[in-house]
Protein backbone atom coordinates (compact mmCIF):
# COMPACT_ATOMS: atom_id res chain seq x y z
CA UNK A 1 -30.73 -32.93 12.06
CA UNK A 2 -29.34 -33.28 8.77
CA UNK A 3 -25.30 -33.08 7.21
CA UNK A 4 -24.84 -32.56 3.58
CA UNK A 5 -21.41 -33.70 2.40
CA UNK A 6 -19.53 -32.81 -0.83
CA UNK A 7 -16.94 -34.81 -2.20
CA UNK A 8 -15.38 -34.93 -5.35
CA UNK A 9 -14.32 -38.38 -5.21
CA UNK A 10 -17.64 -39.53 -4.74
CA UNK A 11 -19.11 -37.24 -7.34
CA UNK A 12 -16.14 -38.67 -9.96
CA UNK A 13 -17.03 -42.29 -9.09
CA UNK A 14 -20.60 -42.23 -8.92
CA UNK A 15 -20.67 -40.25 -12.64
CA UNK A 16 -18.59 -43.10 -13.64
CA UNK A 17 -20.81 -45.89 -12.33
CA UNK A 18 -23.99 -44.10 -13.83
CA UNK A 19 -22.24 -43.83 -17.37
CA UNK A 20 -21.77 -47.18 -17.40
CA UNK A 21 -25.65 -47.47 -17.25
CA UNK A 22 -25.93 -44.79 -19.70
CA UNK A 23 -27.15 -42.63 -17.05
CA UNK A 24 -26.09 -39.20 -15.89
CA UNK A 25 -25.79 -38.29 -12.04
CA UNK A 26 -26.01 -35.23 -10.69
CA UNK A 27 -25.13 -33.62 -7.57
CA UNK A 28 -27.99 -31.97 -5.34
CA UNK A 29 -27.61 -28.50 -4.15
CA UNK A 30 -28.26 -26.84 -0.90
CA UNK A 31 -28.77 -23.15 -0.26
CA UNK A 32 -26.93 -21.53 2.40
CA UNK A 33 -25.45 -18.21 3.42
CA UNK A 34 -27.38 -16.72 0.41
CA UNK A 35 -25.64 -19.09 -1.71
CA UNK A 36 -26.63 -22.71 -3.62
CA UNK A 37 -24.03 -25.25 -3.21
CA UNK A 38 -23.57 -28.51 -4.45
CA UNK A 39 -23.52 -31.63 -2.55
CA UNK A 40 -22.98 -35.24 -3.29
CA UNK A 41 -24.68 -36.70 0.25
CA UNK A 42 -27.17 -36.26 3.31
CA UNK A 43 -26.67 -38.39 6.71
CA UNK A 44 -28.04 -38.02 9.81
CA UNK A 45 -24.87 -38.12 12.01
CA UNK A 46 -22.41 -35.52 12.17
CA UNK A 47 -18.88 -37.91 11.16
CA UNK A 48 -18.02 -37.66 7.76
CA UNK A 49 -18.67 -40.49 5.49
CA UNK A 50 -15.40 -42.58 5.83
CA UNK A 51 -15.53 -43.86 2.21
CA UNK A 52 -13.92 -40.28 0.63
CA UNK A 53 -11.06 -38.84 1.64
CA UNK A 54 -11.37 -35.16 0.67
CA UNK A 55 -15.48 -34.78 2.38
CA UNK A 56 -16.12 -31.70 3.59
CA UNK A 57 -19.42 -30.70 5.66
CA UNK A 58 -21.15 -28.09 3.07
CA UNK A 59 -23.97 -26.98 5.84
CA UNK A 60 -26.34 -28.81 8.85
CA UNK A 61 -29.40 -28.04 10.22
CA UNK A 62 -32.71 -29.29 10.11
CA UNK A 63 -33.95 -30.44 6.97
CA UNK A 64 -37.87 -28.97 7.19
CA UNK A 65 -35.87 -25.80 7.50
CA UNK A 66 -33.16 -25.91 5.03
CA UNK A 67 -33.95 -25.57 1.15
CA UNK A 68 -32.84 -28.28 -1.10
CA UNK A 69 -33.02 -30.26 -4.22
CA UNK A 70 -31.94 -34.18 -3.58
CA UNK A 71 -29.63 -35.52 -6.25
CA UNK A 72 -30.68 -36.60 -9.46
CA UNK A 73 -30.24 -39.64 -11.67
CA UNK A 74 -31.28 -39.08 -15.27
C-alpha cells in the first residue's frame, strides 16, 4: 500500500534546493478519478509526512495497480 502526498511547501523548497544545483525538479503525477494529479511524495504509511504543514493525501492504493510517473530531477 502506497500514499502519495502533495505539498506545496515541499514542492517550493525542493525547486529551490535543485536551482541551486542548476537543476529543475519536478513533481510526479498520479492518475485518479479520471484525472492526473500532481504529487510531491510516496510513503508507505498512511500519517502524513510531518515536515509540511499544508500535506494533503492526493490518492492510496496499491502501487502495481495505480498509474504513475515518479518525480523527476532534470
Amino acid at each position: 500500500m502506497k500514499y502519495f502526498w502533495y505539498s506545496q511547501n515541499q514542492l517550493d523548497f525542493r525547486r529551490q534546493q535543485e536551482a541551486k544545483l542548476g537543476r529543475t525538479f519536478r513533481v510526479g503525477h498520479v492518475f485518479t478519478g479520471g484525472a492526473r494529479k500532481p504529487y510531491t511524495e510516496i510513503t508507505s504509511t498512511p500519517n502524513p509526512p510531518s515536515r509540511y504543514s499544508d500535506v494533503r493525501l492526493v490518492t492510496s492504493g496499491d502501487q502495481f495497480r495505480i498509474t504513475y510517473t515518479p518525480p523527476e530531477i532534470k
